[in-house]
C-alpha atoms as a PDB file:
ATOM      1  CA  UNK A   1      -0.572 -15.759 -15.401  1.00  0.00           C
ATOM      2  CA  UNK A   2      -2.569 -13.900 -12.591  1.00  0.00           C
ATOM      3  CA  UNK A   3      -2.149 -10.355 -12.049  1.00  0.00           C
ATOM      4  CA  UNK A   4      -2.758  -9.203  -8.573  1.00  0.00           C
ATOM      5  CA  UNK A   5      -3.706  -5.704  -7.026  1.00  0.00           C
ATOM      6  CA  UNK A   6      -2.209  -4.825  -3.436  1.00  0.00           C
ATOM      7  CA  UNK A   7      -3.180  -1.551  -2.050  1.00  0.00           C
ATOM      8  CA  UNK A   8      -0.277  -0.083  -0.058  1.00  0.00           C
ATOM      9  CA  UNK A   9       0.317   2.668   1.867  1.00  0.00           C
ATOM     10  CA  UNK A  10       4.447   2.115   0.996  1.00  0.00           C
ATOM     11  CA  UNK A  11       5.745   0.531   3.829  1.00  0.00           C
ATOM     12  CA  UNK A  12       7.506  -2.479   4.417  1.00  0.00           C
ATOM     13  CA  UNK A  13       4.468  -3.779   6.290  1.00  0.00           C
ATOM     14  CA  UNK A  14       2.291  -3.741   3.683  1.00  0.00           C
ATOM     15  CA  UNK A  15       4.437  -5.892   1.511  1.00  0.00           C
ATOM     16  CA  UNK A  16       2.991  -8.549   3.827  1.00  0.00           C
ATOM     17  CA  UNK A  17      -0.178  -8.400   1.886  1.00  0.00           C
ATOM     18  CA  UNK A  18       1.894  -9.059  -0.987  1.00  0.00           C
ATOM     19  CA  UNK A  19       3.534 -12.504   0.490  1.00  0.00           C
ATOM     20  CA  UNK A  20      -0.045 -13.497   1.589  1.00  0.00           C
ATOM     21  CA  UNK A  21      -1.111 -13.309  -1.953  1.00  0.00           C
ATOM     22  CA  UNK A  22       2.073 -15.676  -3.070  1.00  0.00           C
ATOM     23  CA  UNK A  23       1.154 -17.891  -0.334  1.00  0.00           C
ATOM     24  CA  UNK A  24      -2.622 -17.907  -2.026  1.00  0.00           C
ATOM     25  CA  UNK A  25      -1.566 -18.642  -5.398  1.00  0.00           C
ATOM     26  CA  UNK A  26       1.845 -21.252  -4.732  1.00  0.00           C
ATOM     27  CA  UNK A  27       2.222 -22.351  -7.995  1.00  0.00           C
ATOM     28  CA  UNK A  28       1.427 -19.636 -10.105  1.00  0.00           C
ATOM     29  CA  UNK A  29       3.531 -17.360 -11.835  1.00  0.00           C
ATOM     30  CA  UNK A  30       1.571 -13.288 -10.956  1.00  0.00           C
ATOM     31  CA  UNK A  31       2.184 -10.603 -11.614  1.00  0.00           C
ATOM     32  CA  UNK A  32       2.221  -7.791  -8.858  1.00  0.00           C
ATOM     33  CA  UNK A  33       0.582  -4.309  -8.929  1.00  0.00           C
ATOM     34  CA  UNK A  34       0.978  -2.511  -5.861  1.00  0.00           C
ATOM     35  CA  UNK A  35      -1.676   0.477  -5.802  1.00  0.00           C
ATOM     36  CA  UNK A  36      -1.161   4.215  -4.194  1.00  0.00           C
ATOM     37  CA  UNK A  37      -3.984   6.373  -3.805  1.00  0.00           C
ATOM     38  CA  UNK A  38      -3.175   9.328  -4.218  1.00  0.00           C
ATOM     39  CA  UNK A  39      -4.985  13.458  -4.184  1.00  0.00           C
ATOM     40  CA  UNK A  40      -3.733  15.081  -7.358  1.00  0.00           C
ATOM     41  CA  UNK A  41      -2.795  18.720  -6.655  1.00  0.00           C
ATOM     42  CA  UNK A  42      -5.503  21.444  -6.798  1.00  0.00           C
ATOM     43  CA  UNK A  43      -3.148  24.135  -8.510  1.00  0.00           C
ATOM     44  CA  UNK A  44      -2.121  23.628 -11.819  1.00  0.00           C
ATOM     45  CA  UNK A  45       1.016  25.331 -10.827  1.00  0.00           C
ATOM     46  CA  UNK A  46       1.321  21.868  -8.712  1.00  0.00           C
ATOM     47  CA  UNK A  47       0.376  19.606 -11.823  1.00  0.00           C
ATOM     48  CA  UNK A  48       3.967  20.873 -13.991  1.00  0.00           C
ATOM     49  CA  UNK A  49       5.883  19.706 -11.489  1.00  0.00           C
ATOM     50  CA  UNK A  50       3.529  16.224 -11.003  1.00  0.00           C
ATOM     51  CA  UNK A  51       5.917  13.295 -10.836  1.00  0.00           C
ATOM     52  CA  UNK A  52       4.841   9.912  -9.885  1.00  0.00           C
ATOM     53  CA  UNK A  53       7.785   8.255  -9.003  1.00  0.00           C
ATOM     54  CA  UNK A  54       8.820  11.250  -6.858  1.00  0.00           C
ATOM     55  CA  UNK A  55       5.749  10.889  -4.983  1.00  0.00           C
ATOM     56  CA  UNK A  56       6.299   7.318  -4.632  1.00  0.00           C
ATOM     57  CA  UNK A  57      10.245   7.707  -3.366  1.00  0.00           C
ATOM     58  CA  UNK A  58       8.939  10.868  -1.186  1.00  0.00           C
ATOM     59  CA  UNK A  59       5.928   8.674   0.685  1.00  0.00           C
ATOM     60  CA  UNK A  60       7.928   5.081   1.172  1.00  0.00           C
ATOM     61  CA  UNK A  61       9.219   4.279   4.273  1.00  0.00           C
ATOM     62  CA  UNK A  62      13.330   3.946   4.441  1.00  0.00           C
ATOM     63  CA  UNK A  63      12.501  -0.078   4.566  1.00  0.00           C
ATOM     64  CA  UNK A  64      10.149  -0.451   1.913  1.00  0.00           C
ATOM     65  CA  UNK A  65      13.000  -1.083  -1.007  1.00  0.00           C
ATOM     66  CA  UNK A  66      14.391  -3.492   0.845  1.00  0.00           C
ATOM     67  CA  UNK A  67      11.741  -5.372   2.242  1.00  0.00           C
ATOM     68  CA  UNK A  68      10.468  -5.765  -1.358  1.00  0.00           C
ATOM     69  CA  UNK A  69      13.858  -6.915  -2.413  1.00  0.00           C
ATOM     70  CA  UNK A  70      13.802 -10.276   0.405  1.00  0.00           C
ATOM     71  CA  UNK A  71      10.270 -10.684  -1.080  1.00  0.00           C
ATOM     72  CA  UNK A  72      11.501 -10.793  -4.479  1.00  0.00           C
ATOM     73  CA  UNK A  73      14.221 -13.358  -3.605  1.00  0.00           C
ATOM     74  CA  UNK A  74      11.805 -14.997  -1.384  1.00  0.00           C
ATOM     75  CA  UNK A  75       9.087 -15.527  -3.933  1.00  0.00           C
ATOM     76  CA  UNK A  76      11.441 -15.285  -7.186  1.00  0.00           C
ATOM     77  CA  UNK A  77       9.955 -18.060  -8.675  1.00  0.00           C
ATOM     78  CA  UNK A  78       6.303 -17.077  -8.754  1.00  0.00           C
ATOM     79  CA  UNK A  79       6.695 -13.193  -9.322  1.00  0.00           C
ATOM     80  CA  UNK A  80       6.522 -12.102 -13.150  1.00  0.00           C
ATOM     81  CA  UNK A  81       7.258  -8.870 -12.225  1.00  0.00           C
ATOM     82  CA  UNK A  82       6.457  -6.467  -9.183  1.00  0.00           C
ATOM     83  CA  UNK A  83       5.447  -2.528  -9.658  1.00  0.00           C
ATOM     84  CA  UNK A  84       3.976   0.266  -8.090  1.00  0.00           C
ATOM     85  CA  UNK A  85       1.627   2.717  -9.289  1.00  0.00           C
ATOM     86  CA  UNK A  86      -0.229   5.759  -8.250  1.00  0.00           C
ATOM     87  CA  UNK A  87      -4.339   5.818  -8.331  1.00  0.00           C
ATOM     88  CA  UNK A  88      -5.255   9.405  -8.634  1.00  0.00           C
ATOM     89  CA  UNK A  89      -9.102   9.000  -9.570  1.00  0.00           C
ATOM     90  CA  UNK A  90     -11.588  10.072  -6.684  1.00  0.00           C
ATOM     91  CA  UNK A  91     -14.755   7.118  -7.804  1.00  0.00           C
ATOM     92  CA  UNK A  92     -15.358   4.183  -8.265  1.00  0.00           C
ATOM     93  CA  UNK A  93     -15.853   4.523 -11.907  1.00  0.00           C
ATOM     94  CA  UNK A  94     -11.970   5.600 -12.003  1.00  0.00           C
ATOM     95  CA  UNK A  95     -10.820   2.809 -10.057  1.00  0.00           C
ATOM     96  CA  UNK A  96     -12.561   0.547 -12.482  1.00  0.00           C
ATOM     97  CA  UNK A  97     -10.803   2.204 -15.298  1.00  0.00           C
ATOM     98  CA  UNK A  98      -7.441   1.656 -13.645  1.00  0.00           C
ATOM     99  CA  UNK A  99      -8.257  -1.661 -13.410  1.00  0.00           C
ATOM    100  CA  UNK A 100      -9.509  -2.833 -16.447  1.00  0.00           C
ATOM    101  CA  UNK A 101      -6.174  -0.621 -18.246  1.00  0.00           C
ATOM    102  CA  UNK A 102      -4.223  -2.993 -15.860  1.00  0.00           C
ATOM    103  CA  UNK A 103      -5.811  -5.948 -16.873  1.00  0.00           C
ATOM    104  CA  UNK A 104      -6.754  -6.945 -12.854  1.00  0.00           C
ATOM    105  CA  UNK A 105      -9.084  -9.970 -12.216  1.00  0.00           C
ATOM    106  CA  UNK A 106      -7.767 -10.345  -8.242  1.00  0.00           C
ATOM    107  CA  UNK A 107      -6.861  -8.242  -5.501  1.00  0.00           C
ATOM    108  CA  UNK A 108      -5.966  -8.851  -2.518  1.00  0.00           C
ATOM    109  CA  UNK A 109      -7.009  -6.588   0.286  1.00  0.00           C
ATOM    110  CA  UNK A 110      -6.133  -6.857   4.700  1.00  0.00           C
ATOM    111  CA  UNK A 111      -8.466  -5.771   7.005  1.00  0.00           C
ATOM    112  CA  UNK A 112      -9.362  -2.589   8.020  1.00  0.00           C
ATOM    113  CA  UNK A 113      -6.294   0.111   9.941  1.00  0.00           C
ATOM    114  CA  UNK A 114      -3.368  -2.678   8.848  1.00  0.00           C
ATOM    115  CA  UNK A 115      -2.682   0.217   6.346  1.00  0.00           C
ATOM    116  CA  UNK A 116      -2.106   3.699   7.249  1.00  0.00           C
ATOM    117  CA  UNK A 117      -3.670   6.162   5.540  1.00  0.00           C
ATOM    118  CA  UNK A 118      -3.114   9.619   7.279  1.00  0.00           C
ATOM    119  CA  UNK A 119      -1.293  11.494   4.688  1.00  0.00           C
ATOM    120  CA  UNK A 120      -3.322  14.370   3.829  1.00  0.00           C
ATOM    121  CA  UNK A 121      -2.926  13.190   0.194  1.00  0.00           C
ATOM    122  CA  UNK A 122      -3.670  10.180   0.274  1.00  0.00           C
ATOM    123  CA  UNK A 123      -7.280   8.052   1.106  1.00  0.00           C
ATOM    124  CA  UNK A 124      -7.506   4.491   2.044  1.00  0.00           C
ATOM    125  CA  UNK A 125      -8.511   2.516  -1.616  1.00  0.00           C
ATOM    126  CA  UNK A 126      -9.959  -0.810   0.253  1.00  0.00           C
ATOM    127  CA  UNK A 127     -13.550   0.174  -0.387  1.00  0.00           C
ATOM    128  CA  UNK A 128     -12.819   1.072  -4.096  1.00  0.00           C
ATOM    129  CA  UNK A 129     -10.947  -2.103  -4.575  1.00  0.00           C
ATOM    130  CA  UNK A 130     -14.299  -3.940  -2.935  1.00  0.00           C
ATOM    131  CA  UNK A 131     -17.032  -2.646  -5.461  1.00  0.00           C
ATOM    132  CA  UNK A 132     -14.769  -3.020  -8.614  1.00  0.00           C
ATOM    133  CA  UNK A 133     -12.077  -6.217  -8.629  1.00  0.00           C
ATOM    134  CA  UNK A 134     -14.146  -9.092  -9.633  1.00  0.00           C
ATOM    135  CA  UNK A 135     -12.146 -11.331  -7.528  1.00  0.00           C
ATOM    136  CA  UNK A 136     -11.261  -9.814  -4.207  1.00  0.00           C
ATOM    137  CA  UNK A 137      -9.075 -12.143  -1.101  1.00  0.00           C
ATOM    138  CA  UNK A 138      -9.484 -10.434   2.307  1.00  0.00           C
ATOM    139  CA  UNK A 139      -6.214 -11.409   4.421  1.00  0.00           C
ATOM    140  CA  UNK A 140      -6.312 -10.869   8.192  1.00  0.00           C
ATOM    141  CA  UNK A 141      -2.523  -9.642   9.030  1.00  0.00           C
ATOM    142  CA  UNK A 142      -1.343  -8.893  12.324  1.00  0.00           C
ATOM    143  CA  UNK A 143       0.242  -5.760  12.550  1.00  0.00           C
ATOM    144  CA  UNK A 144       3.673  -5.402  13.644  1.00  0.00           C
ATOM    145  CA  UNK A 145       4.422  -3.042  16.602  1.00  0.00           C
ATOM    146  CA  UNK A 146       7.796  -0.968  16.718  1.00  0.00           C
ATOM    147  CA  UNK A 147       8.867  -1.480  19.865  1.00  0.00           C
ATOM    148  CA  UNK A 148      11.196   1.892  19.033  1.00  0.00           C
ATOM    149  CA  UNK A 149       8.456   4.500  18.101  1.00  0.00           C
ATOM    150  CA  UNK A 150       6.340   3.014  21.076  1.00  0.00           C
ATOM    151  CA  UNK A 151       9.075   3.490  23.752  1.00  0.00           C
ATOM    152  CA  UNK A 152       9.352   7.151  22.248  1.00  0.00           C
ATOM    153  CA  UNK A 153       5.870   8.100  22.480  1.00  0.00           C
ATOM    154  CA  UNK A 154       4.921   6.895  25.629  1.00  0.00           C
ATOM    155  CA  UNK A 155       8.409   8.372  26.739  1.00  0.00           C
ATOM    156  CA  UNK A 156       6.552  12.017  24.993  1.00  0.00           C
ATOM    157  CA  UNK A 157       3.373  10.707  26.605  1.00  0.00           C
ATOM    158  CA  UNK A 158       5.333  10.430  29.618  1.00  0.00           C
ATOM    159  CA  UNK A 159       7.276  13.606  29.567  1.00  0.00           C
ATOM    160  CA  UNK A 160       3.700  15.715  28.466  1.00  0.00           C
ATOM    161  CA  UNK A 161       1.394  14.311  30.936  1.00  0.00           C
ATOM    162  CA  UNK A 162       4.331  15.809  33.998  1.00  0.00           C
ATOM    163  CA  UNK A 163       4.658  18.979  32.694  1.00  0.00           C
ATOM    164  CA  UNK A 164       0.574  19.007  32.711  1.00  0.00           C
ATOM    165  CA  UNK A 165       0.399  17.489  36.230  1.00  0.00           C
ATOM    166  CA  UNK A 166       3.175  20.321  37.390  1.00  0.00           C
END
């Protein structure tokens, strides 16, 4: 059995890395480990109240449960299991510590701005992922455009750029 690291920035999008790495590996049964970087708090006052899976329900996007749950029946016969966990190390030398604890051989990474990043807690892990996983699959995915939040900003855009002209 192959276990698999997927950085993700926990949105449904990035669950397309995860169906790239199924179609890599077709008949073999993986295992999934979807990685979060993530800034531990400064205070300690912060640390008592430290809760991974809060952080992880807090950051996903409002699809990202379910468009793991049509992978899942998608790909039910070659997932083992499927799980998310936080990285909260700042090296190299930590990343490599999460891995070997997780057992990882392969990851799986997509190219550079498919995942987004700009939470002030959170750092892309790509480069990390790179100098430590012995075995690392670069996928080029194209990145799906919301035609919604596009017609919205350029209707802000819009709306901003006549009030400056005015």
């Amino acid at each position: 059995m192959r276990k698999v690291l997927i950085p993700t920035d926990l949105s449904a999008q990035s669950l397309k890395i995860a169906e790239e790495a199924f179609k890599m590996y077709p008949d073999e049964i993986i295992d999934v480990l979807l990685v979060y970087p993530y800034h531990l708090p400064l205070w300690s006052s912060e640390l008592y109240w430290f809760s991974p899976v809060k952080i992880i329900t807090e950051h996903r996007d409002e699809h990202f449960a379910r468009a793991k749950d049509d992978l899942v029946r998608k790909y039910f016969r070659n997932i083992s299991s499927i799980y998310t966990e936080l990285f909260t190390g700042v090296n190299s030398l930590a990343f490599d510590n999460f891995r070997v604890h997780h057992q990882i051989q392969t990851a799986v990474v997509p190219q550079k701005g498919f995942l987004d990043f700009s939470h002030d807690d959170t750092f892309d892990p790509v480069d990390l992922i790179i100098k430590t996983v012995p075995e690392v699959q670069r996928v080029k995915i194209e990145k799906e455009v919301d035609h919604n939040t596009q017609r919205q900003k350029s209707g802000l855009y819009n709306l901003i750029q006549k009030v400056f002209r005015s």
